[in-house]
PDB file of N, CA and C in Angstrom:
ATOM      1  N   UNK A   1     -25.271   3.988  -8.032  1.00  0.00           N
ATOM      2  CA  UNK A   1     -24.241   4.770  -7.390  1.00  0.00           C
ATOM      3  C   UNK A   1     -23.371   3.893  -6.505  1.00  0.00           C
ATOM      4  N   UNK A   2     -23.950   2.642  -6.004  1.00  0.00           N
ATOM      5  CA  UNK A   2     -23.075   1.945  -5.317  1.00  0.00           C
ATOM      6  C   UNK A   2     -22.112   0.821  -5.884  1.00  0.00           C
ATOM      7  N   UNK A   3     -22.443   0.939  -6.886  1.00  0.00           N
ATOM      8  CA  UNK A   3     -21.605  -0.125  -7.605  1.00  0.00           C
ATOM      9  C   UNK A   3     -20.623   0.938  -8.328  1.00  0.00           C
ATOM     10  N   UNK A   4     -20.817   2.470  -8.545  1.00  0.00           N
ATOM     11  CA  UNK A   4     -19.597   2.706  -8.655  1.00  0.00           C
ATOM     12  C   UNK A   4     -18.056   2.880  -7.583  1.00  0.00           C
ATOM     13  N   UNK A   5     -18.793   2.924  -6.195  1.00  0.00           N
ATOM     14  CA  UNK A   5     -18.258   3.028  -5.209  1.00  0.00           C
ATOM     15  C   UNK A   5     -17.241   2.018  -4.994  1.00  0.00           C
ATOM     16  N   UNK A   6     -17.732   0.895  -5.999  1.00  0.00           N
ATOM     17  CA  UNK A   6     -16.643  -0.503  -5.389  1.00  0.00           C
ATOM     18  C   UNK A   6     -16.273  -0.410  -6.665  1.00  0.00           C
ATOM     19  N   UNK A   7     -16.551   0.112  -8.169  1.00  0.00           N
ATOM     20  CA  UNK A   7     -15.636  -0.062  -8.960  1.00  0.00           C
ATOM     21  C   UNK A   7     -14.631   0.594  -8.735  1.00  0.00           C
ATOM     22  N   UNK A   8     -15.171   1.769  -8.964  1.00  0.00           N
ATOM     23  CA  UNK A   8     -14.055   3.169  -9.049  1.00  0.00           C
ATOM     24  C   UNK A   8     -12.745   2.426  -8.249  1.00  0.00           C
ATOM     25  N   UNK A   9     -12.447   2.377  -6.976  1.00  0.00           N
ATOM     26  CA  UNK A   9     -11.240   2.159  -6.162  1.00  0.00           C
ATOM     27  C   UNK A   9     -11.014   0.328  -6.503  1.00  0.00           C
ATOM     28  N   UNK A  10     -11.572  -0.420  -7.016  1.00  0.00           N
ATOM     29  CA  UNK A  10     -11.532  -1.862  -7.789  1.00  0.00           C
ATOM     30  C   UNK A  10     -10.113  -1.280  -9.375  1.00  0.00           C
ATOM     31  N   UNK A  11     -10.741  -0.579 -10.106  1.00  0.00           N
ATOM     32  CA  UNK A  11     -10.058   0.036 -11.031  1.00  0.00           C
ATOM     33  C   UNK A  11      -8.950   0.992 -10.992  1.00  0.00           C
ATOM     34  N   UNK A  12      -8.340   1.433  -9.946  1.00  0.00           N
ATOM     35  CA  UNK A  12      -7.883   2.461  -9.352  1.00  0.00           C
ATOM     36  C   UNK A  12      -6.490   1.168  -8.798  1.00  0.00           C
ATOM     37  N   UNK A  13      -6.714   0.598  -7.593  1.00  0.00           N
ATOM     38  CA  UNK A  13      -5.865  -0.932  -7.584  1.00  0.00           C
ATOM     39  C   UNK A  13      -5.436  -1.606  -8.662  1.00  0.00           C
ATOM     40  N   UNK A  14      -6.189  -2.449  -9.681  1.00  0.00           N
ATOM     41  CA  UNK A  14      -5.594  -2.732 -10.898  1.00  0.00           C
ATOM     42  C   UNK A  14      -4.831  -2.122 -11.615  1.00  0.00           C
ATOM     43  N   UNK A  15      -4.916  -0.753 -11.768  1.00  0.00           N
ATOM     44  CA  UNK A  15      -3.951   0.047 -12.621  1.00  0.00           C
ATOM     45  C   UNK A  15      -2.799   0.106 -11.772  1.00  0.00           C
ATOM     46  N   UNK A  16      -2.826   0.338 -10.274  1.00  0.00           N
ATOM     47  CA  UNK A  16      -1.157   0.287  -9.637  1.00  0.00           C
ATOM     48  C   UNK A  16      -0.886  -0.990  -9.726  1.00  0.00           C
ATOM     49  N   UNK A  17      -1.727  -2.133 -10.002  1.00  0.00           N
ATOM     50  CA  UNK A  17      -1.061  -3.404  -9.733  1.00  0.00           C
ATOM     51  C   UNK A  17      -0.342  -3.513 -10.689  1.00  0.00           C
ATOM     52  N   UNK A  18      -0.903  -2.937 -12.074  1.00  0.00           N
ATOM     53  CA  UNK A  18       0.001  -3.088 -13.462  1.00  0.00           C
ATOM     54  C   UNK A  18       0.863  -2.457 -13.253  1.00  0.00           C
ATOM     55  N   UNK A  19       1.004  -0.993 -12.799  1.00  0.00           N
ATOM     56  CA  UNK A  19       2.177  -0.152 -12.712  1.00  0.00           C
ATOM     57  C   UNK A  19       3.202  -0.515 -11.956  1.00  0.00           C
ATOM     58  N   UNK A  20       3.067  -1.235 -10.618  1.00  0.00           N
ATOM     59  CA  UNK A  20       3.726  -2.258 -10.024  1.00  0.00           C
ATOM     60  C   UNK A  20       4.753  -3.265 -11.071  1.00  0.00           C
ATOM     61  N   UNK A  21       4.353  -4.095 -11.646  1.00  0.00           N
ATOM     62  CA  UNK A  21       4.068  -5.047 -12.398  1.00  0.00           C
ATOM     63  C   UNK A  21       4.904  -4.189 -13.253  1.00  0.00           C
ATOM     64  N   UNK A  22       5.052  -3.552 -14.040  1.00  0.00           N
ATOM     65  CA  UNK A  22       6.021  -3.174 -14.823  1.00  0.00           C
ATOM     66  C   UNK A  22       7.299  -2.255 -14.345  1.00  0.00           C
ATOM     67  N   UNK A  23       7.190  -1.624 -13.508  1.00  0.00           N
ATOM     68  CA  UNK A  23       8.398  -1.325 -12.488  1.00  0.00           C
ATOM     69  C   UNK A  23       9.387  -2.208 -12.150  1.00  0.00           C
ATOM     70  N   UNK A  24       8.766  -3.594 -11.317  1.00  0.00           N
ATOM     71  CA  UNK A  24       9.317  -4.924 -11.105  1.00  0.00           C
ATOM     72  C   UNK A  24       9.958  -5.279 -12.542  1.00  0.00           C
ATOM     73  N   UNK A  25       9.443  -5.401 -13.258  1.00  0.00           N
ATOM     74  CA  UNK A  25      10.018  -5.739 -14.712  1.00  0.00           C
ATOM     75  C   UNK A  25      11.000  -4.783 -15.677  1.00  0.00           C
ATOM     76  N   UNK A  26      11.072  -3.492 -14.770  1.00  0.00           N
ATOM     77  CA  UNK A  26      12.512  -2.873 -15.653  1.00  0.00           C
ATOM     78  C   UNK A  26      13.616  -3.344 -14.339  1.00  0.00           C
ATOM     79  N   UNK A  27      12.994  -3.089 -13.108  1.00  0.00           N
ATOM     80  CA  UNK A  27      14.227  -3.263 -12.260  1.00  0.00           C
ATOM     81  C   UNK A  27      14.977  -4.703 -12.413  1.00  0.00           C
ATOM     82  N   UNK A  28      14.099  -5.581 -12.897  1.00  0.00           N
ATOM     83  CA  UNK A  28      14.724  -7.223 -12.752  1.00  0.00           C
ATOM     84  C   UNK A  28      15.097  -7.456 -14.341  1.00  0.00           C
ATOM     85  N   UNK A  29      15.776  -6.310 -15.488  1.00  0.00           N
ATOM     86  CA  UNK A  29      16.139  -6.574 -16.342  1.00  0.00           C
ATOM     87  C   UNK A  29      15.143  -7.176 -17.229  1.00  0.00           C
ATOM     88  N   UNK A  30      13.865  -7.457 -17.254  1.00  0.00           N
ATOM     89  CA  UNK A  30      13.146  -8.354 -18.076  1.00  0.00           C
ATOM     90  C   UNK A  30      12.768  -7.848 -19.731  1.00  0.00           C
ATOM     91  N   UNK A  31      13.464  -6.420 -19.729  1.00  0.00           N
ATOM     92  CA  UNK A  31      13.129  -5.593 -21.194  1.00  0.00           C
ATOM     93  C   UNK A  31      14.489  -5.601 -21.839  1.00  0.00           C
ATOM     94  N   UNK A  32      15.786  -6.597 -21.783  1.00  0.00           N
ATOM     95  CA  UNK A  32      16.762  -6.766 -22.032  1.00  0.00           C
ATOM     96  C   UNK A  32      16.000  -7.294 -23.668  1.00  0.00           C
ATOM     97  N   UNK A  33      17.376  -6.939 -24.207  1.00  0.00           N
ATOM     98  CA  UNK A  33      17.489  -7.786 -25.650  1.00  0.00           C
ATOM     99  C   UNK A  33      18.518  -8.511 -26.479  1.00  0.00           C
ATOM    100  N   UNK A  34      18.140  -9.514 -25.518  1.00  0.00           N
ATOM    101  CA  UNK A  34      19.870 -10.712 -25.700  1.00  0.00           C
ATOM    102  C   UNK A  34      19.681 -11.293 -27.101  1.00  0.00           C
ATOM    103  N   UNK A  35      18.722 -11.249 -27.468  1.00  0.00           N
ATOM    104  CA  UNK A  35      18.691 -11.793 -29.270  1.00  0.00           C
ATOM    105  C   UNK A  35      18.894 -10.927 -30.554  1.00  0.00           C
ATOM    106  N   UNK A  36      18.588  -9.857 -29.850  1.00  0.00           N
ATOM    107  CA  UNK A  36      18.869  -8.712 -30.759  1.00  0.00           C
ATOM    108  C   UNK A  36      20.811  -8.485 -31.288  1.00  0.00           C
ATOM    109  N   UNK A  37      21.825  -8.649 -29.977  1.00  0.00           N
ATOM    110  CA  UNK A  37      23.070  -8.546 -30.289  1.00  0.00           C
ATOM    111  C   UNK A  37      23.617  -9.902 -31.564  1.00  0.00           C
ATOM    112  N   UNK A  38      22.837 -10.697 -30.943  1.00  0.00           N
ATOM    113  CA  UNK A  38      22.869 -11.953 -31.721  1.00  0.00           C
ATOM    114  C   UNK A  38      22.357 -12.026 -33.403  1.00  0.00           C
ATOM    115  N   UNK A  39      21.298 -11.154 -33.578  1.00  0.00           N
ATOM    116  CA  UNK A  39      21.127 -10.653 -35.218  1.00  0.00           C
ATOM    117  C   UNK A  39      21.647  -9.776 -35.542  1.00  0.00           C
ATOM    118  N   UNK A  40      22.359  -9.076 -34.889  1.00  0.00           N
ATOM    119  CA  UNK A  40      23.050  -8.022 -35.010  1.00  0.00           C
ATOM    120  C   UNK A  40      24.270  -8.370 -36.285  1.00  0.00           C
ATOM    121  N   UNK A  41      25.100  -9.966 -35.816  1.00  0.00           N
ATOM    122  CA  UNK A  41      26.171 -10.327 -36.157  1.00  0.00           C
ATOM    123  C   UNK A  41      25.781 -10.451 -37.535  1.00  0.00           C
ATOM    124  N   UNK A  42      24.530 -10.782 -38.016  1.00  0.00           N
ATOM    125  CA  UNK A  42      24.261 -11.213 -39.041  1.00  0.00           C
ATOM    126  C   UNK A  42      23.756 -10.155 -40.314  1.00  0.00           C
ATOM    127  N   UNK A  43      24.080  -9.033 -40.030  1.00  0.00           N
ATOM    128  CA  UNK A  43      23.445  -7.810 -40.793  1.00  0.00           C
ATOM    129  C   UNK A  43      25.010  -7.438 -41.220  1.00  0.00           C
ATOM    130  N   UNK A  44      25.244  -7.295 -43.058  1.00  0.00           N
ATOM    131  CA  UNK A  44      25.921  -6.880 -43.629  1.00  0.00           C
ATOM    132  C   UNK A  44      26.430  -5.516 -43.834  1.00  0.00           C
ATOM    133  N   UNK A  45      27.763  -5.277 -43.465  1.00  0.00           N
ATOM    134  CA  UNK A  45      28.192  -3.513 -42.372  1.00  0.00           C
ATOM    135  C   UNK A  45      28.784  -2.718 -44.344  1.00  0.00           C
ATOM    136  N   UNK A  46      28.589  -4.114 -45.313  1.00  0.00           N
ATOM    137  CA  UNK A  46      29.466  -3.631 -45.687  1.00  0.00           C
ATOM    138  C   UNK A  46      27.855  -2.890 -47.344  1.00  0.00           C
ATOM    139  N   UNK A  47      26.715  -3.101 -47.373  1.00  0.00           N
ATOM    140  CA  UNK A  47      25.776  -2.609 -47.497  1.00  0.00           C
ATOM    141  C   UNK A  47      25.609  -1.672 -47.393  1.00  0.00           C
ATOM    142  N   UNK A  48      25.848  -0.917 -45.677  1.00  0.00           N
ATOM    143  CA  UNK A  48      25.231   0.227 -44.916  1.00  0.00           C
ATOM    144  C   UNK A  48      26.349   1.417 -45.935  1.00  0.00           C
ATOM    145  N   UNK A  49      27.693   1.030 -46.300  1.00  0.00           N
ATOM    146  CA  UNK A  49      28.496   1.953 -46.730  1.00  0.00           C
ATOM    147  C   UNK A  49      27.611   2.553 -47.979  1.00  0.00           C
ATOM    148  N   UNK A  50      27.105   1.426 -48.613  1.00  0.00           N
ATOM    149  CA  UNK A  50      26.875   2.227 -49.966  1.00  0.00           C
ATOM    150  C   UNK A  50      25.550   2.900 -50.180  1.00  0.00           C
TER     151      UNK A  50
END
């Protein structure tokens, strides 16, 4: 019982640290997709017609 006492709130921290951790990472742009516009150029528009 005492070792769940220090997991439980051990596991409970890690998950906000991740949730943290990915918050930080939409606000600082890091889910951008600058390579994607760049293959973009390379996909034939004239295909999609037919």
């Amino acid at each position: 019982m005492n070792g769940l006492a220090i997991l439980i709130p051990v596991a409970i921290g890690l998950g906000l640290l991740g949730l943290a951790a990915f918050f930080w990472a939409l606000r600082h742009d890091q889910f951008d997709d600058p390579d994607g516009a760049a293959a973009r150029i390379l996909i034939d528009d004239e295909e999609e017609g037919r």
